[in-house]
C-alpha atoms as a PDB file:
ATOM      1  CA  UNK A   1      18.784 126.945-133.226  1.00  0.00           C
ATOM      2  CA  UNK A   2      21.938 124.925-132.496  1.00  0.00           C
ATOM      3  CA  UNK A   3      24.299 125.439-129.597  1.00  0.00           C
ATOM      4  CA  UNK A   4      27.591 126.796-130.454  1.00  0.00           C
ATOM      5  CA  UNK A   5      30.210 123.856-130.194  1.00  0.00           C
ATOM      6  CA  UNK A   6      32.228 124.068-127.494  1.00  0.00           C
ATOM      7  CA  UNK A   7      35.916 123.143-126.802  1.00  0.00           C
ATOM      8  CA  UNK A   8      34.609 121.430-123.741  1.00  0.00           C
ATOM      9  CA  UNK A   9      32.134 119.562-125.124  1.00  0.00           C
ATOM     10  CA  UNK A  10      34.625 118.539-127.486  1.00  0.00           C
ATOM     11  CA  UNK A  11      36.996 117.198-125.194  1.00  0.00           C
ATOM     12  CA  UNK A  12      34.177 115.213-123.388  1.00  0.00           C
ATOM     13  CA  UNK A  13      33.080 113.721-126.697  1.00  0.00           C
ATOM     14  CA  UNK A  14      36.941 112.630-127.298  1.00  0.00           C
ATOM     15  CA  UNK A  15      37.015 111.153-123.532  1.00  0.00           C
ATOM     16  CA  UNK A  16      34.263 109.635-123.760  1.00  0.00           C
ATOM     17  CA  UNK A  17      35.297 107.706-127.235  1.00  0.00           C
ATOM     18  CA  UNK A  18      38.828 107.029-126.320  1.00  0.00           C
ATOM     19  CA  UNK A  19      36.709 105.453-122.348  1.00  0.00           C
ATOM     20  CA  UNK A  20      39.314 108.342-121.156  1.00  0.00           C
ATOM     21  CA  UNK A  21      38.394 111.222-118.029  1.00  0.00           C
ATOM     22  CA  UNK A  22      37.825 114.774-120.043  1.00  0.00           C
ATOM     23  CA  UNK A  23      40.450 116.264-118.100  1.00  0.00           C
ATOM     24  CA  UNK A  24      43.288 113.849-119.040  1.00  0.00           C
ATOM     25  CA  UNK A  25      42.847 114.914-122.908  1.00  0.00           C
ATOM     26  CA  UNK A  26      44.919 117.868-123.108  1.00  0.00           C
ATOM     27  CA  UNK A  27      44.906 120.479-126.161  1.00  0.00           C
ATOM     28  CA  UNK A  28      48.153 119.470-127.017  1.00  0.00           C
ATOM     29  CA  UNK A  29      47.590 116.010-126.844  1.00  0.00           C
ATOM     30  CA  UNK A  30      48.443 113.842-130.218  1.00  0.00           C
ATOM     31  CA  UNK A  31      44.646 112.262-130.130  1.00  0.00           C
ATOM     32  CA  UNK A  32      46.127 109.598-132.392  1.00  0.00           C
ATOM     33  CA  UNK A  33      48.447 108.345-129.947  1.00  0.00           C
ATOM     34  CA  UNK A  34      45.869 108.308-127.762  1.00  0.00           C
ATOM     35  CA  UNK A  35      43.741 105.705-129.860  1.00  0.00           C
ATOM     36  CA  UNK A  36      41.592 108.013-132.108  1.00  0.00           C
ATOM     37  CA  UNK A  37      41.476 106.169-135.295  1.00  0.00           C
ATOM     38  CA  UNK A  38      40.137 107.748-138.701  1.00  0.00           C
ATOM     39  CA  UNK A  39      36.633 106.047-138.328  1.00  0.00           C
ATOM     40  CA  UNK A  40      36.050 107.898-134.802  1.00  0.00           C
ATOM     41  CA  UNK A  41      36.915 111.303-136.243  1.00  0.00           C
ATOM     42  CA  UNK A  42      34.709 110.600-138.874  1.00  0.00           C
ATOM     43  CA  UNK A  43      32.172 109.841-136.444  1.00  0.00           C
ATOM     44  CA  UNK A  44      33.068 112.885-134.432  1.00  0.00           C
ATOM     45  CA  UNK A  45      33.012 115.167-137.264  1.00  0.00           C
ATOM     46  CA  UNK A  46      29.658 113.889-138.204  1.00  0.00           C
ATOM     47  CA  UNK A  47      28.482 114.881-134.828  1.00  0.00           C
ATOM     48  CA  UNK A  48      29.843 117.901-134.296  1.00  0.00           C
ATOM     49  CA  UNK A  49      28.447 119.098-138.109  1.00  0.00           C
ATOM     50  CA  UNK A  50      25.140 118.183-136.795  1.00  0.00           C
ATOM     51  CA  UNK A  51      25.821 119.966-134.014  1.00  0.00           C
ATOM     52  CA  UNK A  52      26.193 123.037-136.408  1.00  0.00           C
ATOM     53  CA  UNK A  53      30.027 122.945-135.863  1.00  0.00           C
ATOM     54  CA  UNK A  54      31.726 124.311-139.571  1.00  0.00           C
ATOM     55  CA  UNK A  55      33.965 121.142-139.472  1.00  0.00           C
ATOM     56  CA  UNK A  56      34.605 118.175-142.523  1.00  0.00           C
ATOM     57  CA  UNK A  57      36.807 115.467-141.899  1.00  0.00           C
ATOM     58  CA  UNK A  58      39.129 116.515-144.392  1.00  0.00           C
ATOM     59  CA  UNK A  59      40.151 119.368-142.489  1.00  0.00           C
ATOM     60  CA  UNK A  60      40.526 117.200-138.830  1.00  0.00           C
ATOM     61  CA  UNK A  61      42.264 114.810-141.028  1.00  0.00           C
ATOM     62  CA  UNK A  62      45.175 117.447-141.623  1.00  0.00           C
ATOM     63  CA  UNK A  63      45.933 118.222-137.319  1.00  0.00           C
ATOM     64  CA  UNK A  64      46.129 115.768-134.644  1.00  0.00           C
ATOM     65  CA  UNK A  65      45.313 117.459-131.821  1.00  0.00           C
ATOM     66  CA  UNK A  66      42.151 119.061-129.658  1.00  0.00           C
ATOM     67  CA  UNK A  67      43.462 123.107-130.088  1.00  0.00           C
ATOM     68  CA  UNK A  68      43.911 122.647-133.398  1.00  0.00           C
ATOM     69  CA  UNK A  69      40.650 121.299-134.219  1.00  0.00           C
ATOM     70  CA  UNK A  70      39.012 123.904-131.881  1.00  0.00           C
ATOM     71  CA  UNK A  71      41.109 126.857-133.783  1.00  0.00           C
ATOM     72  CA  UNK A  72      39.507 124.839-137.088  1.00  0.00           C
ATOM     73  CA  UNK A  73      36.131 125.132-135.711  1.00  0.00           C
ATOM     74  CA  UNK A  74      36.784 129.190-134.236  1.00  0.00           C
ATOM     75  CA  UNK A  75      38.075 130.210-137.198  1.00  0.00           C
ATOM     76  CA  UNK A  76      35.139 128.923-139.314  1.00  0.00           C
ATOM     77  CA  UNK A  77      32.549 129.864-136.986  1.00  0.00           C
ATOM     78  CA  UNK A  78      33.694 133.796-136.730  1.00  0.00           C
ATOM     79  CA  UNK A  79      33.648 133.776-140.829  1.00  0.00           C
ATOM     80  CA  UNK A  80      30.208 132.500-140.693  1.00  0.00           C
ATOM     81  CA  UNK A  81      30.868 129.251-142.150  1.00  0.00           C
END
Protein backbone atom coordinates (compact mmCIF):
# COMPACT_ATOMS: atom_id res chain seq x y z
CA UNK A 1 0.00 0.00 0.00
CA UNK A 2 1.02 3.50 -1.14
CA UNK A 3 1.62 6.48 1.09
CA UNK A 4 -0.88 9.15 0.87
CA UNK A 5 0.72 12.14 -1.14
CA UNK A 6 1.53 14.80 0.79
CA UNK A 7 1.54 18.62 0.25
CA UNK A 8 5.01 18.52 1.65
CA UNK A 9 6.35 16.06 -0.27
CA UNK A 10 5.01 17.90 -3.04
CA UNK A 11 6.66 21.00 -2.46
CA UNK A 12 10.05 19.14 -1.98
CA UNK A 13 9.57 17.38 -5.31
CA UNK A 14 8.90 21.03 -6.96
CA UNK A 15 12.19 22.40 -5.04
CA UNK A 16 14.02 19.96 -5.83
CA UNK A 17 13.15 20.23 -9.83
CA UNK A 18 13.15 23.93 -10.02
CA UNK A 19 17.28 23.30 -7.73
CA UNK A 20 15.02 25.68 -5.33
CA UNK A 21 14.94 25.27 -1.00
CA UNK A 22 11.25 23.62 -0.19
CA UNK A 23 10.47 26.44 1.89
CA UNK A 24 10.91 29.22 -0.73
CA UNK A 25 7.98 27.53 -2.93
CA UNK A 26 5.02 28.99 -1.47
CA UNK A 27 1.27 27.71 -2.13
CA UNK A 28 0.57 30.69 -3.84
CA UNK A 29 3.45 30.73 -5.84
CA UNK A 30 2.87 30.89 -9.89
CA UNK A 31 5.24 27.56 -10.34
CA UNK A 32 5.50 28.71 -13.95
CA UNK A 33 7.19 31.80 -13.19
CA UNK A 34 9.25 29.99 -11.22
CA UNK A 35 10.63 27.76 -14.19
CA UNK A 36 8.21 24.74 -14.16
CA UNK A 37 7.78 23.99 -17.74
CA UNK A 38 5.00 21.51 -19.15
CA UNK A 39 7.54 18.56 -19.49
CA UNK A 40 8.37 18.74 -15.56
CA UNK A 41 4.70 18.64 -14.60
CA UNK A 42 4.35 15.90 -16.76
CA UNK A 43 7.09 14.31 -15.07
CA UNK A 44 5.70 15.28 -11.72
CA UNK A 45 2.34 14.07 -12.41
CA UNK A 46 3.75 10.82 -13.50
CA UNK A 47 5.32 10.53 -10.15
CA UNK A 48 2.94 11.51 -8.00
CA UNK A 49 0.22 8.92 -9.96
CA UNK A 50 2.66 6.30 -9.11
CA UNK A 51 2.73 7.48 -5.95
CA UNK A 52 -1.10 6.68 -5.87
CA UNK A 53 -1.85 10.48 -6.01
CA UNK A 54 -5.54 10.82 -8.18
CA UNK A 55 -3.75 13.44 -10.41
CA UNK A 56 -3.48 13.62 -14.70
CA UNK A 57 -1.72 16.29 -16.23
CA UNK A 58 -4.65 17.61 -17.76
CA UNK A 59 -6.00 18.70 -14.63
CA UNK A 60 -2.34 20.43 -13.28
CA UNK A 61 -2.33 21.80 -16.70
CA UNK A 62 -5.54 23.99 -15.85
CA UNK A 63 -3.84 25.82 -12.18
CA UNK A 64 -0.48 27.14 -11.73
CA UNK A 65 0.13 26.93 -8.41
CA UNK A 66 1.12 24.31 -5.33
CA UNK A 67 -2.58 24.83 -3.25
CA UNK A 68 -4.30 24.37 -6.12
CA UNK A 69 -2.79 21.25 -7.18
CA UNK A 70 -2.91 19.98 -3.53
CA UNK A 71 -6.88 20.98 -3.37
CA UNK A 72 -6.80 18.82 -6.96
CA UNK A 73 -5.22 15.97 -5.29
CA UNK A 74 -7.62 16.41 -1.67
CA UNK A 75 -10.51 16.63 -3.44
CA UNK A 76 -9.90 13.43 -5.49
CA UNK A 77 -8.48 11.51 -2.78
CA UNK A 78 -11.65 12.08 -0.23
CA UNK A 79 -14.01 10.86 -3.36
CA UNK A 80 -11.94 7.84 -3.62
CA UNK A 81 -10.53 8.53 -6.88
Amino acid sequence: MSTPLTLKRMRQDIAAMLHEDPQDILDDDNLIDLGLDSMRVMTLATRWREAGAPIEFSEMASVVTLGQWWSLIERAQQNGR
